[in-house]
PDB file of N, CA and C in Angstrom:
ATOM      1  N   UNK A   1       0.842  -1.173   0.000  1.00  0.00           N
ATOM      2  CA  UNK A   1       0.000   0.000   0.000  1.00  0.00           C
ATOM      3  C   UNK A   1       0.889   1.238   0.000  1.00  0.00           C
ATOM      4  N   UNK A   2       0.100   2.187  -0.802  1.00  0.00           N
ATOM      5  CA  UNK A   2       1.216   3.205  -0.931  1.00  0.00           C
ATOM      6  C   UNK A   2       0.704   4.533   0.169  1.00  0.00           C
ATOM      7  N   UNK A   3       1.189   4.534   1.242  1.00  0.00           N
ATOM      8  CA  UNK A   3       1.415   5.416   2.538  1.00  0.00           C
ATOM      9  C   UNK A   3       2.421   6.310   1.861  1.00  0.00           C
ATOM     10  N   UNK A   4       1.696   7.647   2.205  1.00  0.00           N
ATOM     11  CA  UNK A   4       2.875   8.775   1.898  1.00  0.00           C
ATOM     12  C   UNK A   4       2.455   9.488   3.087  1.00  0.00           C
ATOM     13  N   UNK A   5       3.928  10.258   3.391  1.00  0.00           N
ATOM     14  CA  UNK A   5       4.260  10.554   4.873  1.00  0.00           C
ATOM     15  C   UNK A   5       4.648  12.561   4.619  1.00  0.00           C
ATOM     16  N   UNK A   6       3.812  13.015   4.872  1.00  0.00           N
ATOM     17  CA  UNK A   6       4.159  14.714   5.022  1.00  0.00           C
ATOM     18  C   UNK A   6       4.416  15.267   6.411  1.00  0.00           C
ATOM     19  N   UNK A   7       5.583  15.537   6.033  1.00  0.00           N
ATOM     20  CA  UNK A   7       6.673  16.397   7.276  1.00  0.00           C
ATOM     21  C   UNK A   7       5.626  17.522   7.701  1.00  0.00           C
ATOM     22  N   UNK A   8       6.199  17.877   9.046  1.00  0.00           N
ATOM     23  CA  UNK A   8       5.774  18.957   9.552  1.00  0.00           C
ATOM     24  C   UNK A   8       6.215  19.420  11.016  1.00  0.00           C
ATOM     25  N   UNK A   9       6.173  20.568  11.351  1.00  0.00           N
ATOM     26  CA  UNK A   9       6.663  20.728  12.773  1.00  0.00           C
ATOM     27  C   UNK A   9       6.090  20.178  13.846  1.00  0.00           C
ATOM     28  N   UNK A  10       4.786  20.267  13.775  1.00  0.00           N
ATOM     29  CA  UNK A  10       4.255  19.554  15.312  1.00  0.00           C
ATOM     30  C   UNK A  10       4.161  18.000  14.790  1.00  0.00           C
ATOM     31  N   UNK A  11       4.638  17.363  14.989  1.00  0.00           N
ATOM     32  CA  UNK A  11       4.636  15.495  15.258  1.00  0.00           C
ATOM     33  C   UNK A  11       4.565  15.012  16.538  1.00  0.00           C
ATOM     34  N   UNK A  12       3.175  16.082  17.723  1.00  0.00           N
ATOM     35  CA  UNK A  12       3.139  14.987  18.935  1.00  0.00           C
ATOM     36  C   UNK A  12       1.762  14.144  18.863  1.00  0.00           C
ATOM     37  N   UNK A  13       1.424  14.222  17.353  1.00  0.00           N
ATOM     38  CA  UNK A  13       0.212  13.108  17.552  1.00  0.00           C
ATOM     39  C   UNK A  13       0.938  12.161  16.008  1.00  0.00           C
ATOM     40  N   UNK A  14       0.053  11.185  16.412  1.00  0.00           N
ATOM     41  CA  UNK A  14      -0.082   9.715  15.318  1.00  0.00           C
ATOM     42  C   UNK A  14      -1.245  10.325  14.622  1.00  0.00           C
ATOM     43  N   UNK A  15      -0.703  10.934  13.441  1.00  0.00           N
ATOM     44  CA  UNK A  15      -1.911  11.579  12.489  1.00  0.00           C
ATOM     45  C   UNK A  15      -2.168  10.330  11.433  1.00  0.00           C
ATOM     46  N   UNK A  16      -3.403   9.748  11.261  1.00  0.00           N
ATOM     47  CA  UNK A  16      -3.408   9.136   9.568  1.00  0.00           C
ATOM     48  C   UNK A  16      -4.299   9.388   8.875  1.00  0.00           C
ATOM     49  N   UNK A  17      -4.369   9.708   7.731  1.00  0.00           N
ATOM     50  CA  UNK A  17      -5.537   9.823   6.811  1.00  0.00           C
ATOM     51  C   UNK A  17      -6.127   8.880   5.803  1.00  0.00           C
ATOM     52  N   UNK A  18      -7.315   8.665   5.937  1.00  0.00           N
ATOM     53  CA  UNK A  18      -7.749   8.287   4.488  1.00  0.00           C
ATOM     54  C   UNK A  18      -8.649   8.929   3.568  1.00  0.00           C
ATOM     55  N   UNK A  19      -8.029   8.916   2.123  1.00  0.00           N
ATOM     56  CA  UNK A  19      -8.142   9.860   1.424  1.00  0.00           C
ATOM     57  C   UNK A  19      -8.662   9.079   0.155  1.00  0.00           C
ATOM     58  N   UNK A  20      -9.710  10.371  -0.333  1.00  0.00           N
ATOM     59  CA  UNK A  20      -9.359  10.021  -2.165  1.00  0.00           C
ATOM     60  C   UNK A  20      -9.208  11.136  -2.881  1.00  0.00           C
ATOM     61  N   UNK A  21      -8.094  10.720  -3.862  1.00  0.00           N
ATOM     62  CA  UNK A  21      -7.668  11.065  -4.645  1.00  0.00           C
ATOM     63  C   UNK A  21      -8.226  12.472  -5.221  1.00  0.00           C
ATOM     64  N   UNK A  22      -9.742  12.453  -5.239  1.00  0.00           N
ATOM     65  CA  UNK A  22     -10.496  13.431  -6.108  1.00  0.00           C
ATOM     66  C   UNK A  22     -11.343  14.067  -5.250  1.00  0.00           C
ATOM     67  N   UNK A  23     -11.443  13.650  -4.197  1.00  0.00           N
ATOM     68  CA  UNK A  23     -11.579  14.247  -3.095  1.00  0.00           C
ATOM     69  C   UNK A  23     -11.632  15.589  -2.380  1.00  0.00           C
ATOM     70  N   UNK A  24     -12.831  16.748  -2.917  1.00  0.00           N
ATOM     71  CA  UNK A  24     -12.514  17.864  -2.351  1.00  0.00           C
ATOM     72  C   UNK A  24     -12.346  18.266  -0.961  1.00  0.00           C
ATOM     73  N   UNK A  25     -12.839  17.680  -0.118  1.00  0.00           N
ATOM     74  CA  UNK A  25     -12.768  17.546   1.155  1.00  0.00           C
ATOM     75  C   UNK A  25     -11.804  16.886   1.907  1.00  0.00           C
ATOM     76  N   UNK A  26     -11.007  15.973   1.247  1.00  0.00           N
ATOM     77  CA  UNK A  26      -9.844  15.606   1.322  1.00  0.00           C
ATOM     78  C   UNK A  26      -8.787  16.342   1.343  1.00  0.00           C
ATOM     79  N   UNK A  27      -8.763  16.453  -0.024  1.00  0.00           N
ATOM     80  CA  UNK A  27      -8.150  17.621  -0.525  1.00  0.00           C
ATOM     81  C   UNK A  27      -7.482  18.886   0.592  1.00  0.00           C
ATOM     82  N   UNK A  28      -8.883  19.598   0.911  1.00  0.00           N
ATOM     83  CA  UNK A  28      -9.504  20.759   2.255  1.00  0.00           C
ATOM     84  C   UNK A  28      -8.941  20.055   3.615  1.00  0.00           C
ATOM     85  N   UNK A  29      -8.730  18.711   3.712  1.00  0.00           N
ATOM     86  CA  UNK A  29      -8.507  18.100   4.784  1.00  0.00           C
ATOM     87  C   UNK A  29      -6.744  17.945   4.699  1.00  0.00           C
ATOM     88  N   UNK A  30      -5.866  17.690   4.159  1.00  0.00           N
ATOM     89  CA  UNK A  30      -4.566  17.740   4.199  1.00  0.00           C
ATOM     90  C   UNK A  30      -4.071  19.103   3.660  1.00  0.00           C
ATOM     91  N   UNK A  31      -4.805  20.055   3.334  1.00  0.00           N
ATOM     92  CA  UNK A  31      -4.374  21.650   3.180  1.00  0.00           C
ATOM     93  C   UNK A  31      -4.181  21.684   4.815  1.00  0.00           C
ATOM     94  N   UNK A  32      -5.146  21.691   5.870  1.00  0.00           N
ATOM     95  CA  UNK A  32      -5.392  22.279   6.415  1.00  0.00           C
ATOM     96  C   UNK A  32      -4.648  21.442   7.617  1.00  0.00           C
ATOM     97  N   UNK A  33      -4.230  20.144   7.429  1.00  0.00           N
ATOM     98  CA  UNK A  33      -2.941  19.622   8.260  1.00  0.00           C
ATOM     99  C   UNK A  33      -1.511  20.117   7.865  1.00  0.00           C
ATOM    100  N   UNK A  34      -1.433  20.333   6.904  1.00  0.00           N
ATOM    101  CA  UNK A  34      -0.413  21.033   6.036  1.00  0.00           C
ATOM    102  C   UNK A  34       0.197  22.671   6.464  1.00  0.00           C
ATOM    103  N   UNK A  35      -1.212  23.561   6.563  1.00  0.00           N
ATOM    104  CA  UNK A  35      -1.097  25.032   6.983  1.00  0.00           C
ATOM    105  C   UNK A  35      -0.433  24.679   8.738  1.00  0.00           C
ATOM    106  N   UNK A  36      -1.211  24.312   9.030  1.00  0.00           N
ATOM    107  CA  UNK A  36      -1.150  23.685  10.741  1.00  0.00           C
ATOM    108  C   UNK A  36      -0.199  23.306  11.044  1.00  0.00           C
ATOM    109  N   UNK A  37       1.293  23.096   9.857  1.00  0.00           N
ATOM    110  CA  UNK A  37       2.581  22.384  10.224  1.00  0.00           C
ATOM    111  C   UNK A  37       2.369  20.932  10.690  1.00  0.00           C
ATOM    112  N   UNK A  38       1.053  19.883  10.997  1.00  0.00           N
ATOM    113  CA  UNK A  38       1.099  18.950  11.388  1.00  0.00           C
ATOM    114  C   UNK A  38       1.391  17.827  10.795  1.00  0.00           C
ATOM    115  N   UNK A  39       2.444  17.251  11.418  1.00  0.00           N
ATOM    116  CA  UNK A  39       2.744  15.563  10.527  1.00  0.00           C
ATOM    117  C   UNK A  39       1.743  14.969  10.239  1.00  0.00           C
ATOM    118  N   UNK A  40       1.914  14.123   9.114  1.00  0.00           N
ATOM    119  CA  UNK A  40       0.674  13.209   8.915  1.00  0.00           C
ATOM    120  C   UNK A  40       1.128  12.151   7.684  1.00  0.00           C
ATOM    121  N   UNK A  41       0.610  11.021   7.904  1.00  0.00           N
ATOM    122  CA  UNK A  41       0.491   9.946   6.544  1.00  0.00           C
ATOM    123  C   UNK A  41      -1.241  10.149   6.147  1.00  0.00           C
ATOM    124  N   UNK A  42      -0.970   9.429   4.759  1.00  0.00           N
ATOM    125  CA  UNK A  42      -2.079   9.764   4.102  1.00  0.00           C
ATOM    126  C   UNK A  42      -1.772   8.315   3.198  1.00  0.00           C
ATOM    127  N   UNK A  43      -3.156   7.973   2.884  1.00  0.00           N
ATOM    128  CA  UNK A  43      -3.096   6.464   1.846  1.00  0.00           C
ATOM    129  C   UNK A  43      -4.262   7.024   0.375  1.00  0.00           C
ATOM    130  N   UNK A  44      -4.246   7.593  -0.374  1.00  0.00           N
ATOM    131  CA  UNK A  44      -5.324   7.548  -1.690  1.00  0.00           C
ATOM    132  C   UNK A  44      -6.176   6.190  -1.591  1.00  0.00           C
ATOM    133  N   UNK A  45      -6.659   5.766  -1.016  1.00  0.00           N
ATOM    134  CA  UNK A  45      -7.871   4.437  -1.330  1.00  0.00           C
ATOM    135  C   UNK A  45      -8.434   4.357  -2.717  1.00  0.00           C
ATOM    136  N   UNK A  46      -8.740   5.285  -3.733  1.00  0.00           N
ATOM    137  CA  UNK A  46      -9.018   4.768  -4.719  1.00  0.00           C
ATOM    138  C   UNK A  46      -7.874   4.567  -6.011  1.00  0.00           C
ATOM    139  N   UNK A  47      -6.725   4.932  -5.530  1.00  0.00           N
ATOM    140  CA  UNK A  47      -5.369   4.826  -6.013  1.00  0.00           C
ATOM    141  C   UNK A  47      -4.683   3.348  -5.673  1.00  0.00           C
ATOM    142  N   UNK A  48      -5.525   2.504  -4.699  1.00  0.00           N
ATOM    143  CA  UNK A  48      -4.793   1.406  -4.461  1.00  0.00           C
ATOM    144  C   UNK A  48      -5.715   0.078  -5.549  1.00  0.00           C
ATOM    145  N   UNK A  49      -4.579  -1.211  -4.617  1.00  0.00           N
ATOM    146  CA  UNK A  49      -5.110  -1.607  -6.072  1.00  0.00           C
ATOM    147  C   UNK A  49      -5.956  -3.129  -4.977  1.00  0.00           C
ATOM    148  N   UNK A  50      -6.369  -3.542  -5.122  1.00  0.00           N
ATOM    149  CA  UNK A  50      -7.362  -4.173  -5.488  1.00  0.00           C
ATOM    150  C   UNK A  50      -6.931  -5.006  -3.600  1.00  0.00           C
ATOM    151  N   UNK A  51      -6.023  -5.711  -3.593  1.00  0.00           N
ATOM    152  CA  UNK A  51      -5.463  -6.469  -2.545  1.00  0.00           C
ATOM    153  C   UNK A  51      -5.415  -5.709  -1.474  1.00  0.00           C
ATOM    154  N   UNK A  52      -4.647  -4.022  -1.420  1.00  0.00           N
ATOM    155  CA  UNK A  52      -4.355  -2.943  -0.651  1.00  0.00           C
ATOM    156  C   UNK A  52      -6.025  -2.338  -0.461  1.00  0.00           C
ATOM    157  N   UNK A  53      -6.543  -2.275  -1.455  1.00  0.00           N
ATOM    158  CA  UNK A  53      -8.149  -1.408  -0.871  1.00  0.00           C
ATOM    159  C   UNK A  53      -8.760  -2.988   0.034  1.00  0.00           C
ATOM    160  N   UNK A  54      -8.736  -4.087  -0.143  1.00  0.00           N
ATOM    161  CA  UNK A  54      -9.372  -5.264   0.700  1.00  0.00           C
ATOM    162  C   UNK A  54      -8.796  -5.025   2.446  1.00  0.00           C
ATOM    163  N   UNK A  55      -7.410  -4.829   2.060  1.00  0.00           N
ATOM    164  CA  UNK A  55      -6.926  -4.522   3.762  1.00  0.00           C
ATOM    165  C   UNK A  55      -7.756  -3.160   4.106  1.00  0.00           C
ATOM    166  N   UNK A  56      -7.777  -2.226   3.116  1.00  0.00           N
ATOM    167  CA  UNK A  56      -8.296  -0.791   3.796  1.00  0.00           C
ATOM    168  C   UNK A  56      -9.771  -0.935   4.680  1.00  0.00           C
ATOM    169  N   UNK A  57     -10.224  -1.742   3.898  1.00  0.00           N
ATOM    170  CA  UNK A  57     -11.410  -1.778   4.104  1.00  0.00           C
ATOM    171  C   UNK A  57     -11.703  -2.576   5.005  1.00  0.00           C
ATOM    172  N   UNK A  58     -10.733  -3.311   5.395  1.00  0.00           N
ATOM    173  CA  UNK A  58     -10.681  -4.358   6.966  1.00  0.00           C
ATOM    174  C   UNK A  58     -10.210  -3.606   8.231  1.00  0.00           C
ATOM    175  N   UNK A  59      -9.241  -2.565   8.122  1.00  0.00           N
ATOM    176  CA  UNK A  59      -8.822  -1.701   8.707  1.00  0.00           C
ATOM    177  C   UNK A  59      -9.778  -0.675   9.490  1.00  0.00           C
ATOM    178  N   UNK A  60     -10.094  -0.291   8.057  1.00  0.00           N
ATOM    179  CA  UNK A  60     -11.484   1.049   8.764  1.00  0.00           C
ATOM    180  C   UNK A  60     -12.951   0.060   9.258  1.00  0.00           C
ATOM    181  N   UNK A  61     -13.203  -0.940   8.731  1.00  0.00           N
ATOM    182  CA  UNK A  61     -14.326  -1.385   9.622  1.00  0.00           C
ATOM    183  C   UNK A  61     -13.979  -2.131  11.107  1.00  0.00           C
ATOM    184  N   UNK A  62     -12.629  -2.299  11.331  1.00  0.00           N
ATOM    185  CA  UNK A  62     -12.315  -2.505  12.575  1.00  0.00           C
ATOM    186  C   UNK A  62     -12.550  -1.430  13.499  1.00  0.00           C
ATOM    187  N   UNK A  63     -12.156  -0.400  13.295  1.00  0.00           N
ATOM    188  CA  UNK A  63     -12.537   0.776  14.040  1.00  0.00           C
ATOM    189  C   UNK A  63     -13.950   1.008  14.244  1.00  0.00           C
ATOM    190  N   UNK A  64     -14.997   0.480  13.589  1.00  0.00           N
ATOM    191  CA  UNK A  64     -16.209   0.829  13.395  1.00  0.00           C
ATOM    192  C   UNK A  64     -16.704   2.201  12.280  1.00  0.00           C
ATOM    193  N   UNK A  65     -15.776   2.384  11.608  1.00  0.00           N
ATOM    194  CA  UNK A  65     -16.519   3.170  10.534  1.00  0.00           C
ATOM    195  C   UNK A  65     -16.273   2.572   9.086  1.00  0.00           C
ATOM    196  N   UNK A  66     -16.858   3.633   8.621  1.00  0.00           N
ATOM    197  CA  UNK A  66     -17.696   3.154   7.415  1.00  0.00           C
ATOM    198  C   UNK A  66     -16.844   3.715   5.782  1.00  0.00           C
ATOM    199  N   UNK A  67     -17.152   3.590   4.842  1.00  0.00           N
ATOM    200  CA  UNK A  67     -16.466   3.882   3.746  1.00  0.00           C
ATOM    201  C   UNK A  67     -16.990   5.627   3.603  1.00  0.00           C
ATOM    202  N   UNK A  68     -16.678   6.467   4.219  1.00  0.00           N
ATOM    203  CA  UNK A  68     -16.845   8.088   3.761  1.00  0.00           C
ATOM    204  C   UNK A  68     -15.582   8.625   4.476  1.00  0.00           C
ATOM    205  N   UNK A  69     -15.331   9.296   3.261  1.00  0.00           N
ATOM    206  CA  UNK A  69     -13.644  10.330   3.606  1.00  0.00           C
ATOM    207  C   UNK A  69     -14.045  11.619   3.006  1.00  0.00           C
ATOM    208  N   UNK A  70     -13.147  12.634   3.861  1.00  0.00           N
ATOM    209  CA  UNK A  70     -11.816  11.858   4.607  1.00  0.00           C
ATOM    210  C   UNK A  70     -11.980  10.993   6.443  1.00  0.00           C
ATOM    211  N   UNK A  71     -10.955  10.255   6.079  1.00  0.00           N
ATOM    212  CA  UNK A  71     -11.097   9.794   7.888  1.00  0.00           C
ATOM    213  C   UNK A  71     -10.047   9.830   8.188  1.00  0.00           C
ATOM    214  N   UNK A  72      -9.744  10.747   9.574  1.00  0.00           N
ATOM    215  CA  UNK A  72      -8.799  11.108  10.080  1.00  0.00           C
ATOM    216  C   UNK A  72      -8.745  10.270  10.939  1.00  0.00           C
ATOM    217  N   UNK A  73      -7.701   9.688  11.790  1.00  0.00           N
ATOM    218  CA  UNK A  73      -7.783   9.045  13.138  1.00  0.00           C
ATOM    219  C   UNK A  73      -6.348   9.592  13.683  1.00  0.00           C
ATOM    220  N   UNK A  74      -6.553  10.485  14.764  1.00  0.00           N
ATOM    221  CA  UNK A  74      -5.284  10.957  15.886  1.00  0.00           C
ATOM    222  C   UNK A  74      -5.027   9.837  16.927  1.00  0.00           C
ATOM    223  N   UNK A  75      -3.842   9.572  16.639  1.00  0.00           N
ATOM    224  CA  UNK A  75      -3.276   8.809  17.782  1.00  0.00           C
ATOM    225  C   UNK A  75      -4.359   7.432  18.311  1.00  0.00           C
ATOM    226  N   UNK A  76      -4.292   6.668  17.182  1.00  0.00           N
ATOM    227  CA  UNK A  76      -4.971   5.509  17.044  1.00  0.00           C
ATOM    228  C   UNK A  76      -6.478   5.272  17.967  1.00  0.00           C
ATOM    229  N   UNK A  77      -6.984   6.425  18.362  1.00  0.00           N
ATOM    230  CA  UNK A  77      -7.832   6.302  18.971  1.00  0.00           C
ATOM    231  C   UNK A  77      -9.300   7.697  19.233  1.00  0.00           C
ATOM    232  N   UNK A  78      -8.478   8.558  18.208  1.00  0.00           N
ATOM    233  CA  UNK A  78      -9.590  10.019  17.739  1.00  0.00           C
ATOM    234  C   UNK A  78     -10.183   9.775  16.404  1.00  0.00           C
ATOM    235  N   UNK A  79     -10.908   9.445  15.992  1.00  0.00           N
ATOM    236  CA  UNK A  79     -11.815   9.085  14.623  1.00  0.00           C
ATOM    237  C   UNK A  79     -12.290  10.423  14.447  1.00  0.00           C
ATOM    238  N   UNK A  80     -11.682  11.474  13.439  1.00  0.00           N
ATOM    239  CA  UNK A  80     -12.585  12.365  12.528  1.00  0.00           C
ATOM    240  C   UNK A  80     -13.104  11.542  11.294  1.00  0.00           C
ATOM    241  N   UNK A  81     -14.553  11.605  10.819  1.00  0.00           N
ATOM    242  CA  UNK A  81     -15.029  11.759   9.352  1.00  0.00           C
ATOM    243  C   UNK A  81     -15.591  12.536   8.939  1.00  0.00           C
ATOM    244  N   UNK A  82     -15.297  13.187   7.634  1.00  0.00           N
ATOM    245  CA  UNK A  82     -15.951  14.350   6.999  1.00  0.00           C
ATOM    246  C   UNK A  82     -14.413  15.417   7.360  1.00  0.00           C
ATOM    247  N   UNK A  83     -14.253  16.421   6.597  1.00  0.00           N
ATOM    248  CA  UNK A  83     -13.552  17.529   7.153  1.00  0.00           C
ATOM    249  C   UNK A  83     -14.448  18.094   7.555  1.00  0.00           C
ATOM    250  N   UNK A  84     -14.510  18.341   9.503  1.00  0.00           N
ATOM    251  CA  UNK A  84     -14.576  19.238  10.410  1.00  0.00           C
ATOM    252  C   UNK A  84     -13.698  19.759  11.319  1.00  0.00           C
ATOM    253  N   UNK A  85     -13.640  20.530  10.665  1.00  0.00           N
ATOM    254  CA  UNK A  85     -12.222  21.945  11.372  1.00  0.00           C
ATOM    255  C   UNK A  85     -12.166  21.902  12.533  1.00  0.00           C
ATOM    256  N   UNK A  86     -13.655  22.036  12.825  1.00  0.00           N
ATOM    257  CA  UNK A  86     -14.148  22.371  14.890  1.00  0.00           C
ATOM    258  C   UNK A  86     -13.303  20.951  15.108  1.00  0.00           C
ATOM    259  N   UNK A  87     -13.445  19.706  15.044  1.00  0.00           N
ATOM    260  CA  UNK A  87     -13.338  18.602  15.281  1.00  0.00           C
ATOM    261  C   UNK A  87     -11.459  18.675  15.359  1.00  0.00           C
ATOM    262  N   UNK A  88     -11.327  18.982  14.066  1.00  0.00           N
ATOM    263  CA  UNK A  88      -9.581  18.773  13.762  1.00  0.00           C
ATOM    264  C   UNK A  88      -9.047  20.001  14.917  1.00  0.00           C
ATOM    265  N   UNK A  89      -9.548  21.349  14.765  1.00  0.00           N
ATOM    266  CA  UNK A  89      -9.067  21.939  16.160  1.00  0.00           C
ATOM    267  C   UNK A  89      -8.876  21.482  17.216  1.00  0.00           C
ATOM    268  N   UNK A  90      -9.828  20.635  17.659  1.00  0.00           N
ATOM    269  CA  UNK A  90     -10.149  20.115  19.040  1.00  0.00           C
ATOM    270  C   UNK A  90      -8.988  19.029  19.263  1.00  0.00           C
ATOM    271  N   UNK A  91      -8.698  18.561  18.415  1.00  0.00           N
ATOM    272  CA  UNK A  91      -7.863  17.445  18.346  1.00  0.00           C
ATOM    273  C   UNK A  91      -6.551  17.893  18.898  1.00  0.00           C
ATOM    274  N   UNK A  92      -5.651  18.699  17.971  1.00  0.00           N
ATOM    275  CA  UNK A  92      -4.985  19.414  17.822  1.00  0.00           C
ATOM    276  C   UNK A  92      -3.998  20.517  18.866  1.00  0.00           C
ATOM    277  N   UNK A  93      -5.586  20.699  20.096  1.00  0.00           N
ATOM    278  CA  UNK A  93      -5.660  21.835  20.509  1.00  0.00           C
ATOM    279  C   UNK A  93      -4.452  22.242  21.742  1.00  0.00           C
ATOM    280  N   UNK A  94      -3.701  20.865  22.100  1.00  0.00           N
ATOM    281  CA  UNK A  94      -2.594  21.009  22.941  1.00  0.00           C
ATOM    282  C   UNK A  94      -1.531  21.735  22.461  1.00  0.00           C
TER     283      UNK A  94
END
């Protein structure tokens, strides 16, 4: 699976994303980890291929959610879905 990893100054959380590709809200969602200086990996789900989207999709229904992105999860245990700012602030907010 292709995990890509964007630098940033604050790295005191386990940021991950899942993303698509075409994704405006996605998109809106790693701008805005990006402006924020915050580390983060990110995976394109509809960029993977067939074997890699079967794990994705075992992955995120372990957590209990569902196929809508973006889905953020802080520090293996904060579930954002949808870009909400209020939400990603809150996260963030230390």
């Amino acid at each position: 699976m292709k995990i890509e990893k964007v630098a940033g100054t604050n790295n005191k959380h386990k940021v991950f994303v899942y993303a698509l590709s075409t994704c405006a809200w996605c998109k809106k969602t790693k701008k805005y980890l990006q402006d924020k200086g915050i580390e983060f990996e990110f995976v394109d789900v509809d960029l993977c291929d067939k074997e890699d989207l079967e794990q994705v999709k075992k992955d995120i229904s372990k957590q209990g959610l569902g196929m809508s992105f973006p889905i953020i999860i802080v520090d293996d245990k904060n579930h954002i879905v949808g870009f909400r700012e209020d939400k990603l602030d809150e996260a963030f907010m230390d």
